[in-house]
Protein backbone atom coordinates (compact mmCIF):
# COMPACT_ATOMS: atom_id res chain seq x y z
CA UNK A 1 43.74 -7.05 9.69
CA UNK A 2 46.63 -6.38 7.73
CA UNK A 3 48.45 -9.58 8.45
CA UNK A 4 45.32 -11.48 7.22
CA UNK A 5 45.34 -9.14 3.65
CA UNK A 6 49.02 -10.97 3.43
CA UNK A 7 47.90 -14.12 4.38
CA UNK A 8 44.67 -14.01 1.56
CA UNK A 9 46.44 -12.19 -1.22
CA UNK A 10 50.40 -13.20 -0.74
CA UNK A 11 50.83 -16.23 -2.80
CA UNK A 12 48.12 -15.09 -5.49
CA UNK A 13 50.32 -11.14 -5.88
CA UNK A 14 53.36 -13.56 -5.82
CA UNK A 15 52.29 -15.86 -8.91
CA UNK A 16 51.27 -12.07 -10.69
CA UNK A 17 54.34 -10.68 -10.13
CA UNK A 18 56.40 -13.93 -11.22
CA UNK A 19 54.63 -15.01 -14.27
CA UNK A 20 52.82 -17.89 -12.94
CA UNK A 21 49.79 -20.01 -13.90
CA UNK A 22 47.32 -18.15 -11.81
CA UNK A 23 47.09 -14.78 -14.06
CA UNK A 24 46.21 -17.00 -17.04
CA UNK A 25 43.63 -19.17 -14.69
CA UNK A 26 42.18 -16.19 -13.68
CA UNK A 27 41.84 -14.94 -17.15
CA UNK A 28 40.22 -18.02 -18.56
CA UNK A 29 37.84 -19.12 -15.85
CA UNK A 30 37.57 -15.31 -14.08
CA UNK A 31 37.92 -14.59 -10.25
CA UNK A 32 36.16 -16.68 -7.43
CA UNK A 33 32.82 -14.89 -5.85
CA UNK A 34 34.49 -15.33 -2.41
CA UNK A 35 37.63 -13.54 -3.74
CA UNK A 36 36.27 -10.91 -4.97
CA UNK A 37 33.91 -10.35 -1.93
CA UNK A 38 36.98 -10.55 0.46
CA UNK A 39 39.11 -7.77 -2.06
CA UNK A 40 36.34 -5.39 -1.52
CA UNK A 41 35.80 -5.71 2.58
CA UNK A 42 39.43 -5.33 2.87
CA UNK A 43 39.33 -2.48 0.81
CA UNK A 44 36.56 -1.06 2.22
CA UNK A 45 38.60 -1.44 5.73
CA UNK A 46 41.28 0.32 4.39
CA UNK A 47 39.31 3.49 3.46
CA UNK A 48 38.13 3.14 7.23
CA UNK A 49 41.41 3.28 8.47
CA UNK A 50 43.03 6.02 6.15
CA UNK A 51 39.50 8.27 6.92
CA UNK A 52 40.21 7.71 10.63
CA UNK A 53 43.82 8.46 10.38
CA UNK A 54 42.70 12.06 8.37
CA UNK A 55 39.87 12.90 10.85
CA UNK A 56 42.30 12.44 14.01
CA UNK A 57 44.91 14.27 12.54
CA UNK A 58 42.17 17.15 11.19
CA UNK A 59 41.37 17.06 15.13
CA UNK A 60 37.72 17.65 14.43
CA UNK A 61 35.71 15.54 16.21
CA UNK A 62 32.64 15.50 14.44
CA UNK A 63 35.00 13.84 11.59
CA UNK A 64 35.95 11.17 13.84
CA UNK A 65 33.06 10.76 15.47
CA UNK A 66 31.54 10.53 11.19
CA UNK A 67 33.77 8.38 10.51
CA UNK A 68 32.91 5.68 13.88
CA UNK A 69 29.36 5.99 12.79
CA UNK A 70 30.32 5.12 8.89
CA UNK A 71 32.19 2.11 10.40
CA UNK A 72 28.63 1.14 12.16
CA UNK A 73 26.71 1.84 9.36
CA UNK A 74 28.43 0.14 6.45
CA UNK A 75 29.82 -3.11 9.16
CA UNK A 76 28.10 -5.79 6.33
CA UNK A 77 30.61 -4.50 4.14
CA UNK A 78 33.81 -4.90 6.13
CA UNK A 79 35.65 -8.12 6.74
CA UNK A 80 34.82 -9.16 10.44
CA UNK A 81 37.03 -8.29 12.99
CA UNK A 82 39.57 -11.06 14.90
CA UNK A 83 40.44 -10.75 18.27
CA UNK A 84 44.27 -9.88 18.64
């Protein structure tokens, strides 16, 4: 998952951080739907992952076991998942 966050956001953090055209594109004609969609599932991913990582390391199992059923619950609003 994280390698395809890098993949979708690499070049467009790269033109930010280096004064490029994009920033001012972005500015005058706003961000694509798709974009923006793709931003929040990954971010929505992430909060999975750091919840998991707290409810392991809390060793309470009815956190973890919260936390899977969150991940079931709320899967429309996560990016799909690849095969490794």
């Amino acid at each position: 998952m994280l390698s395809s966050l890098k993949d979708a956001t690499w070049s467009g953090m790269n033109s930010y951080v280096h004064n490029d055209f994009l920033p001012i594109e972005r500015f005058l004609n706003g961000y694509p739907e798709t974009l923006l969609i793709q931003i929040v599932e990954i971010s929505n991913a992430l909060n999975i992952m750091v919840s998991m990582v707290l409810a392991r390391m809390s060793e309470d199992y009815s956190l973890v076991s919260l936390v899977k059923q969150l991940q079931i619950d709320f899967k429309d609003s996560l990016p799909i998942l690849q095969p490794l």
